[in-house]
Protein backbone atom coordinates (compact mmCIF):
# COMPACT_ATOMS: atom_id res chain seq x y z
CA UNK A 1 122.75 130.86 88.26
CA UNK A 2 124.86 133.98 89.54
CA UNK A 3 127.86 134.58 88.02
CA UNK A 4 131.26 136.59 88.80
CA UNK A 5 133.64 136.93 91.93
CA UNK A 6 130.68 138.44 94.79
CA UNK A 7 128.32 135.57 94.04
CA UNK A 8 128.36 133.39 97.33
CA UNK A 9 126.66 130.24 97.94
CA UNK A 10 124.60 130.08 101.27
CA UNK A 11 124.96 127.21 103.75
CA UNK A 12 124.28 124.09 102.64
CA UNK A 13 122.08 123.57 105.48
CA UNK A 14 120.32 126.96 104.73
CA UNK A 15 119.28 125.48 101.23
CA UNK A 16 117.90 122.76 102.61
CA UNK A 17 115.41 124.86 105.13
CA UNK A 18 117.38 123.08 107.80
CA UNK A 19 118.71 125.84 110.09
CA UNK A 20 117.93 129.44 110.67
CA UNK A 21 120.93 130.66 111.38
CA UNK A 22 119.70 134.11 113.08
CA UNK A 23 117.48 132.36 115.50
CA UNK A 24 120.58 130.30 116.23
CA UNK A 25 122.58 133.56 116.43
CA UNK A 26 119.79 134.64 118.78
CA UNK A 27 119.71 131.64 121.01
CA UNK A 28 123.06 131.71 121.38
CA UNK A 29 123.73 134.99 122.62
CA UNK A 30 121.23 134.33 125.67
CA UNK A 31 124.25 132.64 126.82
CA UNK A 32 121.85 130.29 128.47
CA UNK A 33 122.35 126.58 127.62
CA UNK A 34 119.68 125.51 125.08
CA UNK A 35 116.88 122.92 125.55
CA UNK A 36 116.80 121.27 122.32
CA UNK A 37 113.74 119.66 121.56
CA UNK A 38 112.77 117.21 118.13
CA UNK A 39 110.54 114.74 117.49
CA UNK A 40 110.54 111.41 114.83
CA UNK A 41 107.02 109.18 114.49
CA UNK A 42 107.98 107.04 117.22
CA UNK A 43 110.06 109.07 120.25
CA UNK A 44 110.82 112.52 121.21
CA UNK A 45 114.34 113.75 122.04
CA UNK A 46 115.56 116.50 124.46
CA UNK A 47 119.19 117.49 124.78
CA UNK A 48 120.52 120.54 127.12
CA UNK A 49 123.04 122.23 124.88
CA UNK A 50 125.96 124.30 125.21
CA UNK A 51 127.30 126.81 122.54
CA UNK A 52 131.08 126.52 122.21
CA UNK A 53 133.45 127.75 119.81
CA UNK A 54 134.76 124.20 118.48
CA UNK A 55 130.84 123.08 118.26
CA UNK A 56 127.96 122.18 120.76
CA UNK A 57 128.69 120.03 123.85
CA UNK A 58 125.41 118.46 125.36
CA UNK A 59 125.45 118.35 129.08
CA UNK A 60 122.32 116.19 129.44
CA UNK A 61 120.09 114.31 127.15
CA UNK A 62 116.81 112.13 127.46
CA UNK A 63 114.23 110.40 124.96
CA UNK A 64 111.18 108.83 125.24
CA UNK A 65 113.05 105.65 124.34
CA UNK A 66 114.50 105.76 128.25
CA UNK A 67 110.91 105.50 129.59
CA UNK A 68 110.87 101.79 130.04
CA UNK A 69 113.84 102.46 132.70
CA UNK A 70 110.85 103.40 134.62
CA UNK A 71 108.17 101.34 133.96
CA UNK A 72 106.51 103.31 130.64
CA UNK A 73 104.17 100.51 129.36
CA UNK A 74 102.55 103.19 126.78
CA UNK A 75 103.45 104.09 123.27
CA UNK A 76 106.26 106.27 123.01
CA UNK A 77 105.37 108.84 120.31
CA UNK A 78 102.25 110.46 122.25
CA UNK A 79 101.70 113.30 124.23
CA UNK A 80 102.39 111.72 128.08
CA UNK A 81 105.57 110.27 127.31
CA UNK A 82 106.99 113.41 125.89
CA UNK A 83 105.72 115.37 128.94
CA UNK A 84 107.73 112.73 130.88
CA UNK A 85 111.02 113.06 128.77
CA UNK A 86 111.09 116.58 129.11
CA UNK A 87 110.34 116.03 132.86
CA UNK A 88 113.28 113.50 133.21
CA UNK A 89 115.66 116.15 131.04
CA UNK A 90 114.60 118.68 133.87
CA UNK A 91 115.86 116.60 136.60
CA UNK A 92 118.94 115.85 134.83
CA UNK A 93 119.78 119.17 133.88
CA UNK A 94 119.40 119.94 137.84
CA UNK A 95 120.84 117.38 139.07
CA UNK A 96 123.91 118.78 137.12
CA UNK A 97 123.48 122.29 138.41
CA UNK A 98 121.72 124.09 135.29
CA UNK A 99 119.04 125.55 136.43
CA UNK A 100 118.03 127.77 133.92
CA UNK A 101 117.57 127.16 129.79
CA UNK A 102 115.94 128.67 126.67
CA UNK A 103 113.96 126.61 124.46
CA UNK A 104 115.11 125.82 120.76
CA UNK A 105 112.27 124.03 118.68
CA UNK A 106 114.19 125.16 115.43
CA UNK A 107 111.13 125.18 112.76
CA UNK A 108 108.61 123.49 114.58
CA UNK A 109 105.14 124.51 114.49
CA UNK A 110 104.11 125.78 117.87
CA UNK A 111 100.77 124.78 118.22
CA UNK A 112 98.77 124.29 121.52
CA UNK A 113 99.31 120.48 122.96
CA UNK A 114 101.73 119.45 120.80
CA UNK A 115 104.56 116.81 121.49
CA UNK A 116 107.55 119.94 121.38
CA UNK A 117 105.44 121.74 124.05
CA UNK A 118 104.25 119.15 125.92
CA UNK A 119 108.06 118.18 126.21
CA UNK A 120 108.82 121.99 127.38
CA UNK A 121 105.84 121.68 130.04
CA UNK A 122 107.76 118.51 131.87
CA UNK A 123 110.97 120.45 131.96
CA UNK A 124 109.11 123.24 133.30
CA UNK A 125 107.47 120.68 135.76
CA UNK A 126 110.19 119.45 137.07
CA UNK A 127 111.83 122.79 138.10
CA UNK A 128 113.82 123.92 135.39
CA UNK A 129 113.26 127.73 134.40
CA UNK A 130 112.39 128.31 131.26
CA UNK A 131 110.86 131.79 129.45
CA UNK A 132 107.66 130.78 128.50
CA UNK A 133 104.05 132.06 127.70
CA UNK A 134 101.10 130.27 129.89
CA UNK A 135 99.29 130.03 126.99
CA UNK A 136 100.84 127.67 124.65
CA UNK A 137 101.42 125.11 127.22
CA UNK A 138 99.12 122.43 126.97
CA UNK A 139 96.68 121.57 130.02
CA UNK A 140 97.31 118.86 132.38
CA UNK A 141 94.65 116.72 131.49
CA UNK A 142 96.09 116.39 127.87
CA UNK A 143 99.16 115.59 129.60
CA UNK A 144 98.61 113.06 132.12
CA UNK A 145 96.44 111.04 128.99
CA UNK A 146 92.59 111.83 129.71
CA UNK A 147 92.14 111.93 126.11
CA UNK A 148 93.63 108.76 125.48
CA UNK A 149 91.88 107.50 128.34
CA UNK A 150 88.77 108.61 127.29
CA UNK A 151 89.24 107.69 123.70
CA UNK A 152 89.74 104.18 124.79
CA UNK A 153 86.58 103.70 126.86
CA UNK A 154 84.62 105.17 124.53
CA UNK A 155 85.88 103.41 121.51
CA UNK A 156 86.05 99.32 123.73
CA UNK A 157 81.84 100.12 123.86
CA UNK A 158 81.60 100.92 120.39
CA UNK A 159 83.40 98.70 118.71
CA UNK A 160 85.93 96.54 120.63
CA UNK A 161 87.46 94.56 117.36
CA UNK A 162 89.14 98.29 116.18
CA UNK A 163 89.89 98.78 119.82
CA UNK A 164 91.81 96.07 119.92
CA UNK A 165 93.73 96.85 116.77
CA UNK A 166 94.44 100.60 117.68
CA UNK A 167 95.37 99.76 121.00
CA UNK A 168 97.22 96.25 120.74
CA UNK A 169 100.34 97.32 121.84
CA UNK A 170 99.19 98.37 125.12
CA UNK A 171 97.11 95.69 125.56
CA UNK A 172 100.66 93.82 124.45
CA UNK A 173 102.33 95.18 127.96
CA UNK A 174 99.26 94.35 129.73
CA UNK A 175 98.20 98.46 130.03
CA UNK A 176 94.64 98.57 129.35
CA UNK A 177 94.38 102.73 127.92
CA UNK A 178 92.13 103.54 130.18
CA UNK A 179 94.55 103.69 133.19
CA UNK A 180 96.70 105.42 131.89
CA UNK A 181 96.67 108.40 133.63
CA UNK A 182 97.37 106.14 136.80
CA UNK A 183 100.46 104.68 134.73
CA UNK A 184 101.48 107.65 134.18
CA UNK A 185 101.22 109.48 137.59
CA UNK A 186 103.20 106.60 138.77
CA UNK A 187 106.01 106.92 136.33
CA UNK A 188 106.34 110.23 137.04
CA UNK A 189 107.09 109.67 140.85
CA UNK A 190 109.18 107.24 140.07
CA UNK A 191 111.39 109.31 137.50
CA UNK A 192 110.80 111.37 140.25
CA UNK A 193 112.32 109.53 142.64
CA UNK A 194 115.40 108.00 141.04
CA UNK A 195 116.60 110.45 138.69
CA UNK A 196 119.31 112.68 140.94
């Protein structure tokens, strides 16, 4: 270990691989309020953040926990229910009179059609302006669910007994997979519709 009176110790949170603190330096001197986006196993949670000098104060916040407000029947931790969190965050954040946010994904991996960008694409949706590249975004079939969709068909031919088991808690809330791209078009309209 260092010794004598210059040695400093960083940030705890800096040892820990945490926070980078000059991307946060970065993001904060947009001045824009930041679109904070993380993900557990099970839900994905947005927050639209502003930088003050006693701490952050969040102005709006969604998860895909709030889905079943609005009829979400579907697992949580996918793809379409992210999109539809960051859509709902969107039309919060709007509704409140930001109109205009800059992404922090602090250490995530950005990788095409991933939960963290498919929750930046519903924000985007829903009319919130965000800098972004076109090309990381995923597509709107991976979205809406095709690929779960298609998965499911596929897979209730082949062999229905690990159908069943992978898909038992939609089959739980009475959502077969394969509509759920019609589940999900009609969640959005009504997040759509009621969130002011």
């Amino acid at each position: 270990m260092a010794k004598g009176t210059i040695y400093r110790v960083t940030f705890r949170r800096r040892r820990e691989g945490r926070t980078d603190y000059r991307l946060r330096k970065r993001l904060i001197s947009s001045r824009l309020p930041r679109l904070v986006i993380r993900r557990s196993l099970k839900h994905t949670y947005l927050q639209v953040v502003e930088a003050r000098i006693e701490g952050d104060r969040v102005l709006v916040s969604a998860s895909t926990a709030e889905l079943k407000k609005y009829g979400w029947k579907g697992g949580t931790g996918n793809i379409p229910a992210a999109y539809l969190a960051g859509f709902m965050v969107g039309k919060k954040a709007l509704a409140h009179g930001i109109n205009k946010a800059i992404v922090d994904i602090n250490g995530y991996a950005v990788t095409k059609s991933n939960r963290i960008l498919s929750a930046m694409k519903g924000a985007v949706d829903s009319g919130l302006d965000i800098p972004h590249g076109e090309a990381v975004l995923p597509d709107e079939d991976r979205t809406r669910g095709s690929m779960i969709a298609e998965f499911a068909s596929a897979l209730k031919t082949e062999d229905p007994a690990k159908y069943q088991r992978i898909f038992s808690c939609y089959l739980n809330n009475a959502l077969p997979p394969e509509n759920i791209v019609e589940h999900f078009e009609s969640v959005r309209a009504a997040i759509e519709k009621e969130v002011k």
